[in-house]
Protein backbone atom coordinates (compact mmCIF):
# COMPACT_ATOMS: atom_id res chain seq x y z
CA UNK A 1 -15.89 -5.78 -9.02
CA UNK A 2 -19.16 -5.06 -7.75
CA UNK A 3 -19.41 -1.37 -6.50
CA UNK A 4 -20.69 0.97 -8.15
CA UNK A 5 -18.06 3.86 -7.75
CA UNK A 6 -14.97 4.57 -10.38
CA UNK A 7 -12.68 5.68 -6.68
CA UNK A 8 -10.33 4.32 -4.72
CA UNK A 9 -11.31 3.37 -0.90
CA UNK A 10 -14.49 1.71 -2.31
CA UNK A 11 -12.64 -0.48 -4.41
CA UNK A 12 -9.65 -1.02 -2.00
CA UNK A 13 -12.34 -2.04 0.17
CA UNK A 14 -13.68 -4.59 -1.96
CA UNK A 15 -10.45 -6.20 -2.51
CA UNK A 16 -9.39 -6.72 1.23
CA UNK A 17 -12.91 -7.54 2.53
CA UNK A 18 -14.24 -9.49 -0.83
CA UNK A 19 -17.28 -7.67 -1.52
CA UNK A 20 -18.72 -4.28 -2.28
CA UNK A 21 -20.24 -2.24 0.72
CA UNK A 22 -22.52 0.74 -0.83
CA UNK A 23 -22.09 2.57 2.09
CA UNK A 24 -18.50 3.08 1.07
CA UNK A 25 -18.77 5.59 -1.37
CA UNK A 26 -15.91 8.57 -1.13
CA UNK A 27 -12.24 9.02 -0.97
CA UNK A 28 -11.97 10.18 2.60
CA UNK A 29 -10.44 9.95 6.17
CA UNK A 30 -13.27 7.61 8.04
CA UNK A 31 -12.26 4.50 9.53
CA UNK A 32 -14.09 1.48 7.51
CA UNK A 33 -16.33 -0.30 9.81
CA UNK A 34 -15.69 -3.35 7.73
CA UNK A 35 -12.83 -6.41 8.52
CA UNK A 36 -10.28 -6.92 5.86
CA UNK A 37 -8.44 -9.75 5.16
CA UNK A 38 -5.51 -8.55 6.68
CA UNK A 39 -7.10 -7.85 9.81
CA UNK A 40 -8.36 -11.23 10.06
CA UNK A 41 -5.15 -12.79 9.53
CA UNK A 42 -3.30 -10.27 12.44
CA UNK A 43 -5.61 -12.42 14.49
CA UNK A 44 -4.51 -16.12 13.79
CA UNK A 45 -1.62 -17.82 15.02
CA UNK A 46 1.19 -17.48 13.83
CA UNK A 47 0.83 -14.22 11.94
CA UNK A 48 -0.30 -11.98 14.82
CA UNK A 49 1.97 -9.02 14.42
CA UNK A 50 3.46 -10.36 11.17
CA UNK A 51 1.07 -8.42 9.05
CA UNK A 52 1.99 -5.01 7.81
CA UNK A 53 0.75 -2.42 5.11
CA UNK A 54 3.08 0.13 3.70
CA UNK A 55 1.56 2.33 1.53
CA UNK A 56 1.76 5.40 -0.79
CA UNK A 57 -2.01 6.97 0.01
CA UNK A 58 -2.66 8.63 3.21
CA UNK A 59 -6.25 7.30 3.32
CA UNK A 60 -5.01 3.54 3.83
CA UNK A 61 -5.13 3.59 7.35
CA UNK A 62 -8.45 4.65 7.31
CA UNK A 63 -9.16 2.08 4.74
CA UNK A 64 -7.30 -0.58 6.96
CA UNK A 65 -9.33 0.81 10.18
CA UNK A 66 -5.70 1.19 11.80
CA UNK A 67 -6.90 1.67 15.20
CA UNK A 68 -8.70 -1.51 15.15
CA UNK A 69 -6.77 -3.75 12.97
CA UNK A 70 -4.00 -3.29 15.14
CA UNK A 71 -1.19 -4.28 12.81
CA UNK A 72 1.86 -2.28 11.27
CA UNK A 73 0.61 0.71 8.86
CA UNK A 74 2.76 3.35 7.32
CA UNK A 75 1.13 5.70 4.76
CA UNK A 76 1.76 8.67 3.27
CA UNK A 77 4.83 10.72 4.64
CA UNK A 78 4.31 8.71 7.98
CA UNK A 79 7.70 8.58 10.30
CA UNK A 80 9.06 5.38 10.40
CA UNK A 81 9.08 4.19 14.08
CA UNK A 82 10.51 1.83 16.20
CA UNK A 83 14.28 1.21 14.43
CA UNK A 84 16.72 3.01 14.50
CA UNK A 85 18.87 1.90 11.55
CA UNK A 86 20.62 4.48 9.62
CA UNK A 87 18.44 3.48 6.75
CA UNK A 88 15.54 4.62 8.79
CA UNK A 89 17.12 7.60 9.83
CA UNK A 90 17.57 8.23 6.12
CA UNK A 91 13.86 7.67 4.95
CA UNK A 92 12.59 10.11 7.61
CA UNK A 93 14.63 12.58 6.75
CA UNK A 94 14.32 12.84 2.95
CA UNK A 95 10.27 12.09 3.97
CA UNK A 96 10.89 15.55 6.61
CA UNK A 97 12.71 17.37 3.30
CA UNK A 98 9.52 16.41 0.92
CA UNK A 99 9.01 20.44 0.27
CA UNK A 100 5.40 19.89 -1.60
CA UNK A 101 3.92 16.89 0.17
CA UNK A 102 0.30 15.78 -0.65
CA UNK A 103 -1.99 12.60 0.02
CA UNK A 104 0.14 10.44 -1.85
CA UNK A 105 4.13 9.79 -0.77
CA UNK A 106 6.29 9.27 -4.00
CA UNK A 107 6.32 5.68 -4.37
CA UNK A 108 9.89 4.92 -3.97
CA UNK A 109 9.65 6.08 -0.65
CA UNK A 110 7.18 4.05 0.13
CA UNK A 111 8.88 1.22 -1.52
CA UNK A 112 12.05 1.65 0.07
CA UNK A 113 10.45 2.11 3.88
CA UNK A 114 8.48 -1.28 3.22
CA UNK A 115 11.81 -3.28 1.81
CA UNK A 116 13.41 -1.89 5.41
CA UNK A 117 10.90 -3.10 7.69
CA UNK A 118 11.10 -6.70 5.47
CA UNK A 119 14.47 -7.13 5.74
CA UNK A 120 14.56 -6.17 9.45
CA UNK A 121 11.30 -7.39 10.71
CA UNK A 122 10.50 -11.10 8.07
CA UNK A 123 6.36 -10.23 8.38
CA UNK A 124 4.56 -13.17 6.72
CA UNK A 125 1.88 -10.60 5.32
CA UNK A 126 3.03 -7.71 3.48
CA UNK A 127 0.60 -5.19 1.66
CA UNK A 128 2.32 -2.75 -0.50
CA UNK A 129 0.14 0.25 -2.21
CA UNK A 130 1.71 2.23 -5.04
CA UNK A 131 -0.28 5.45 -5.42
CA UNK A 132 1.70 7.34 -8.37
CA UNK A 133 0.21 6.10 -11.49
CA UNK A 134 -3.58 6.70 -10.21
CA UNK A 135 -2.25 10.36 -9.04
CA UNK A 136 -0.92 11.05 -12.96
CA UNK A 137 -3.91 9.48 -14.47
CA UNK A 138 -6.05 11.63 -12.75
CA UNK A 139 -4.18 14.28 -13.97
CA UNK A 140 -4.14 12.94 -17.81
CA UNK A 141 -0.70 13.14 -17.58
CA UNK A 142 -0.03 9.85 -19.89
CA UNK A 143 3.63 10.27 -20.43
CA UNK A 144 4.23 10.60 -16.70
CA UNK A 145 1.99 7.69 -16.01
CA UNK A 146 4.03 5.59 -18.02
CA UNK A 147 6.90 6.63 -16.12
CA UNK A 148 5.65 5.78 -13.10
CA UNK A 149 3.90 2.28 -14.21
CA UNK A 150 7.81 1.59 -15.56
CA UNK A 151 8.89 2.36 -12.24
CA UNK A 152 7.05 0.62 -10.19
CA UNK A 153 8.18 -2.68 -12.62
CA UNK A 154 11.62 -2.12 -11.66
CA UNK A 155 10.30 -1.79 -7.86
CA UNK A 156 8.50 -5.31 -7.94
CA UNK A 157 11.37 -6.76 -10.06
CA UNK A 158 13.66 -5.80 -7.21
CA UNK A 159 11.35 -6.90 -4.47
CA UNK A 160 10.87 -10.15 -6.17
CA UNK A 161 15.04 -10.63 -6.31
CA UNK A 162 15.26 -9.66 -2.53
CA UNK A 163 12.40 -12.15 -1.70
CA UNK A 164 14.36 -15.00 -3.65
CA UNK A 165 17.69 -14.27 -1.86
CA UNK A 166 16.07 -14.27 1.65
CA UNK A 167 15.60 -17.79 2.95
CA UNK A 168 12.91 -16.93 5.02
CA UNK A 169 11.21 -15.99 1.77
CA UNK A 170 12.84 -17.75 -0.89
CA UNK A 171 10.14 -20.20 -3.05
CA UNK A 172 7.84 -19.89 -0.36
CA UNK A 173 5.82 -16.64 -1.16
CA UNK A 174 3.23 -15.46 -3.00
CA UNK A 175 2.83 -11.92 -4.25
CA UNK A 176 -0.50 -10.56 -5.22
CA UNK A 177 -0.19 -7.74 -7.78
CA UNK A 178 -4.01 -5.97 -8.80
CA UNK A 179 -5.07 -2.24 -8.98
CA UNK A 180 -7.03 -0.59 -6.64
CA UNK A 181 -10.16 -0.04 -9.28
CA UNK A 182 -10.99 0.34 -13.15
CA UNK A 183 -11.97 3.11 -15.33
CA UNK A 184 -15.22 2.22 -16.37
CA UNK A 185 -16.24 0.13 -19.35
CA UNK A 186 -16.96 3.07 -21.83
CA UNK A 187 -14.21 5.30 -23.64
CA UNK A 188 -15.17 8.38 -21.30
CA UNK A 189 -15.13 7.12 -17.86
C-alpha cells in the first residue's frame, strides 16, 4: 500500500480504486470523489445492478460514494429494503432491538443480511466488509479479537459451502479475502 495513513477509508480506498489519494486522509462521513472498482463494473454489461456491498462499517457508503455509484449498499444497522421474506423481516428486527448500536453492525448481521440478498437476488459482484476485529484491536482487546477473527472463518467457510451448492455460483467464482489496512511496520504502530 501506498498511503501514508494507519486508518481505514484511506486504505479501503486504495483497494477499490488501486492507488493511494492523499487527499483521503480521515475516518469520516464524506462521499469519495474517487471511482472504485465496483462502481466501474455497475456500469458494464451485464453486471449493471448485479453489484452489491454489504458491510459492517457505517462509513462504506461514503467510501463507495453511494449516491453516485448507484449500486446496492447496506452498512451499518441499515434496514434491509425491498424483500419481504421472513428472513428479512427477521434481520430488521433483531438490527431495530440492537440496544447499544455504534459505527460498526456486529458482523453476523452483516453476514447474514448479505447471504439473504445472494440467495434471493444471484449479484455477480459481491463486496462483503467485516468490521469486528479492527473495532477489538483498536480496543487492545486481543482475546476478543481472536474471537472475532475465528468467527468470521466460520462465516467465509459457510459462504464458501453456499457458493459451491448454488449453480449459479458453483466453480465459477472468485472470492477476494484482504484487510482493509496494516499496522505499521514497527512494534508500536
Amino acid at each position: 500500500m501506498k498511503n501514508p495513513y494507519k486508518i481505514s477509508y484511506p486504505g479501503y480506498n486504495e483497494i477499490l480504486t488501486g492507488y493511494a489519494d492523499l487527499f483521503v486522509t480521515k475516518n469520516r462521513p464524506l462521499e469519495n470523489k474517487n471511482r472504485n472498482i465496483l462502481e466501474y463494473l455497475n456500469t458494464q454489461p451485464g453486471y449493471t445492478g448485479k453489484v452489491a456491498a454489504f458491510t459492517s462499517w457505517d462509513i462504506f457508503p461514503y467510501i463507495f460514494n453511494e449516491d453516485r455509484s448507484k449500486f446496492q449498499v447496506n452498512s451499518g444497522y441499515k434496514m434491509l429494503i425491498g424483500d419481504s421474506t421472513i428472513i428479512t423481516q427477521k434481520i430488521n428486527l433483531v438490527q431495530e432491538l440492537v440496544h447499544e448500536k455504534t459505527g460498526t453492525r456486529h458482523d453476523l448481521l452483516t453476514y447474514i443480511s448479505a447471504k439473504e440478498y445472494l440467495q434471493a437476488h444471484h449479484p455477480k459482484v459481491l463486496f462483503l466488509g467485516f468490521g469486528e476485529t479492527d473495532e477489538e484491536a483498536h480496543k487492545g482487546n486481543y482475546a476478543a479479537y481472536l474471537q472475532k477473527a475465528a468467527m468470521a472463518d466460520k462465516m467465509i467457510g459457510d459462504l464458501y459451502s453456499y457458493i459451491q451448492s448454488d449453480s449459479f455460483y458453483k466453480d465459477d467464482t472468485t472470492i477476494i479475502i484482504t484487510t482493509d489496512h496494516g499496522r505499521g511496520n514497527t512494534v508500536d504502530t
